[in-house]
Protein backbone atom coordinates (compact mmCIF):
# COMPACT_ATOMS: atom_id res chain seq x y z
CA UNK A 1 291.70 -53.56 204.82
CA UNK A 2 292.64 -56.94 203.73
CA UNK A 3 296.12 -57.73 204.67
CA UNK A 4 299.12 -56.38 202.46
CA UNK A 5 296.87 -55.76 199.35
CA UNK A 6 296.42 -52.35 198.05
CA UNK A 7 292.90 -50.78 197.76
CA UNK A 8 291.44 -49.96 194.20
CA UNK A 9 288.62 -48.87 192.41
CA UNK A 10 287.71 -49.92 189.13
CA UNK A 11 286.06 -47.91 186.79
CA UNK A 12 284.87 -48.15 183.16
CA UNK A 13 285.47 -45.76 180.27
CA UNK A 14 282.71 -45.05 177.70
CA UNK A 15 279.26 -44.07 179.94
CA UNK A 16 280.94 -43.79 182.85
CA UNK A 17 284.15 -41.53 182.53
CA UNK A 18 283.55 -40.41 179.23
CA UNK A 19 279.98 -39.59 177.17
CA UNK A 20 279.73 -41.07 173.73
CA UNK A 21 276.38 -40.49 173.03
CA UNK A 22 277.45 -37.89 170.17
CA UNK A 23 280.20 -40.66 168.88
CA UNK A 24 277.30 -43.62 169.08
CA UNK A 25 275.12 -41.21 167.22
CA UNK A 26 277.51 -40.44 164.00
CA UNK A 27 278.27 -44.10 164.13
CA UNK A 28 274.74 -45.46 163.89
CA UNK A 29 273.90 -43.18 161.32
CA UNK A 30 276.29 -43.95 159.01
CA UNK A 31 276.76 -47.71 159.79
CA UNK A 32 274.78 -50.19 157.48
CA UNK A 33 275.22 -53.35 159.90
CA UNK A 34 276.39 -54.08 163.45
CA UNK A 35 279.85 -54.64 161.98
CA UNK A 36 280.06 -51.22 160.04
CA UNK A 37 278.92 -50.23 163.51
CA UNK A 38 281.54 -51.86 165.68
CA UNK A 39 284.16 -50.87 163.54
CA UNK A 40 282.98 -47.06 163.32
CA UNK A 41 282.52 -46.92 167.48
CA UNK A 42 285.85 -48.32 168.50
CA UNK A 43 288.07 -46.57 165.91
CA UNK A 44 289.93 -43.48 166.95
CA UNK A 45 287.92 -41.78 164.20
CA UNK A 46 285.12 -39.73 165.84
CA UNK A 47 287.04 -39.63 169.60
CA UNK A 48 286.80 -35.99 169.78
CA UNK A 49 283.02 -35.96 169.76
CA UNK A 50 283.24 -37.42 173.15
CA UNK A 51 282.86 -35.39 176.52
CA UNK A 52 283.62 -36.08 180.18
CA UNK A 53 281.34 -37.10 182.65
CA UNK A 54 282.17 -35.14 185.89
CA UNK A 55 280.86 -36.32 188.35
CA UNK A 56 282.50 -39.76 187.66
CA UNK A 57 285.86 -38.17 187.21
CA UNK A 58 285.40 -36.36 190.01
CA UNK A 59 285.12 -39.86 191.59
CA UNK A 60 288.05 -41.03 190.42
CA UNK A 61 289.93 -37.96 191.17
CA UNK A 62 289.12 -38.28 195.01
CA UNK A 63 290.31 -41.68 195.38
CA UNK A 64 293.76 -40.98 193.08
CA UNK A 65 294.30 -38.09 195.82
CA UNK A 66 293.86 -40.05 198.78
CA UNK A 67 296.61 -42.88 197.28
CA UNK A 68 294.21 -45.72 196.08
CA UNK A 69 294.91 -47.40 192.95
CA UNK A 70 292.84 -46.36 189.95
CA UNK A 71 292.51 -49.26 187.41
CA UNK A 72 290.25 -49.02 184.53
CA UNK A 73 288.68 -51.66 182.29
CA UNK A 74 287.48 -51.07 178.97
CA UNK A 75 285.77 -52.46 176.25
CA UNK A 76 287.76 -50.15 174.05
CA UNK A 77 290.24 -52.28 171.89
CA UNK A 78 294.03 -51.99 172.18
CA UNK A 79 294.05 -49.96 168.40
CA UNK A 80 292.20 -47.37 170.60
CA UNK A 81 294.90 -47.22 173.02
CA UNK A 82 297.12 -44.07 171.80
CA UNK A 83 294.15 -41.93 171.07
CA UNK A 84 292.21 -43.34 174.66
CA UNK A 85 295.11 -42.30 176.59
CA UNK A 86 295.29 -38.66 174.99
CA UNK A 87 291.62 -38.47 175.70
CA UNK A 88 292.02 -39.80 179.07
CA UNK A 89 295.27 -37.26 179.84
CA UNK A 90 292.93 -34.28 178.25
CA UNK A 91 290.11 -35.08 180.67
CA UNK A 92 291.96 -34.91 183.76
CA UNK A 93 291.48 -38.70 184.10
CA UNK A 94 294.47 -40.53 186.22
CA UNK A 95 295.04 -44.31 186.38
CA UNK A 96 297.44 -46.83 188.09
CA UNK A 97 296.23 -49.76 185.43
CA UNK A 98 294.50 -49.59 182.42
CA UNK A 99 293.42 -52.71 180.23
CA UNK A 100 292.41 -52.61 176.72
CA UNK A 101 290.73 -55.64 175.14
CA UNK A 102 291.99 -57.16 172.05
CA UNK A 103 290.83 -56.49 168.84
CA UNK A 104 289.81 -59.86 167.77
CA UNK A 105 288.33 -60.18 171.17
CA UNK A 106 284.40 -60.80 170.63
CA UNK A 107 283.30 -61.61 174.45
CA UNK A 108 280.20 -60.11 175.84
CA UNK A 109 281.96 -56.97 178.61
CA UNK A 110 281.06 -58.35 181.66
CA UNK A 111 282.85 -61.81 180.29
CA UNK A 112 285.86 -59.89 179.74
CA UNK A 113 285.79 -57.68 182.50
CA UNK A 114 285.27 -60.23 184.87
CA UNK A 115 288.24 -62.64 184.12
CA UNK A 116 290.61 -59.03 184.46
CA UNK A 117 288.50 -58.54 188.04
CA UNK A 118 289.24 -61.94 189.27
CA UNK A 119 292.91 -61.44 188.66
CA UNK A 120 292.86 -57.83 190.50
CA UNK A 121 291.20 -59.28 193.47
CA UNK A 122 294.57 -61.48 194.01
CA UNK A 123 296.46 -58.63 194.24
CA UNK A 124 294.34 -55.42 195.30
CA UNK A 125 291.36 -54.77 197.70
CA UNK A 126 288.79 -53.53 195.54
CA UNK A 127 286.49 -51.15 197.07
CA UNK A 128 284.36 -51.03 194.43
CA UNK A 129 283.55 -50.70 190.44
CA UNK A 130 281.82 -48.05 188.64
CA UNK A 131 280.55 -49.35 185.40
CA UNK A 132 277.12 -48.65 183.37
CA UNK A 133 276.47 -52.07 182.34
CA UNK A 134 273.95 -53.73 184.70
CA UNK A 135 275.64 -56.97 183.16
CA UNK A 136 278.79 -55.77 184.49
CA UNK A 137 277.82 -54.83 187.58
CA UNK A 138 275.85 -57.94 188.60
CA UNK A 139 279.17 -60.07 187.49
CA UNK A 140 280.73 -58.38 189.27
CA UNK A 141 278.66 -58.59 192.24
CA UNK A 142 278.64 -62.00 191.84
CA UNK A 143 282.43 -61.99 192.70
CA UNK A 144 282.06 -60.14 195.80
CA UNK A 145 282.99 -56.14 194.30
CA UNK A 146 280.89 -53.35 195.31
CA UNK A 147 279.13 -52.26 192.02
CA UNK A 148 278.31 -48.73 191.20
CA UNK A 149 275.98 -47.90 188.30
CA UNK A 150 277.58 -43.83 187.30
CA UNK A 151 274.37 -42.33 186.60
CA UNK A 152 273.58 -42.53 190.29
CA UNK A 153 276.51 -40.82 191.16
CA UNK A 154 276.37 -37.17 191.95
């Protein structure tokens, strides 16, 4: 363990903790464009057509019981926060940090993921991310985390 830093594990929301195929469904149907899209799939609108991933949770679940810090990144925006955290509480999902991106915020995830992982490696140990972007996992690769793609989890 690296000295005095907490260990964590990072771990994404949508397609890894939480399945959203129904939500991306209803959303793509009904969306003209990518923006009627967007704005469809990270509104609080259709959040209770998503369903937890268990194995994943179950994941997280062992590593909040043994004292390491959960901290989850998502692309979900920060108007998603209220409803994300009921959803979160509902599913039995527990967290130490959770960061929501800004609305206006148009990076490409593993951009925006990555600058929040550099910061948590100054002040945790990370053991390891669990994300279902290959983008995301490769950046974060490239900064020395332990990626884990969730459908290989069982």
């Amino acid at each position: 363990m690296e000295e005095n830093k907490k260990q964590a594990v990072v771990f994404d929301i949508d397609g890894t903790l939480v399945d959203v195929s129904k939500r991306l469904e209803v959303c793509q149907k009904e969306s003209k464009n990518k923006k009627e899209f967007w704005a469809c799939f990270l509104s609080e609108r259709y959040l209770y057509l998503d369903l937890p991933i268990e194995r994943t949770i179950k994941l997280l679940q062992k590593y909040w019981s043994e004292g390491v810090k959960i901290i989850i990144i998502t692309g979900r925006t920060k108007n998603m926060e209220k409803y994300t955290l009921i959803q979160l509480s509902a599913f039995n999902i527990f967290w130490n940090e959770i960061y929501f991106r800004e609305v206006n915020d148009f990076r490409k995830d593993y951009e925006y993921k990555s600058e929040i992982l550099k910061k948590m490696k100054e002040k945790y140990e990370i053991l390891f991310i669990v994300d279902d972007s290959e983008e995301v996992r490769k950046a974060a690769e490239g900064l020395g985390i332990k990626a884990i793609d969730p459908a290989l989890i069982s």
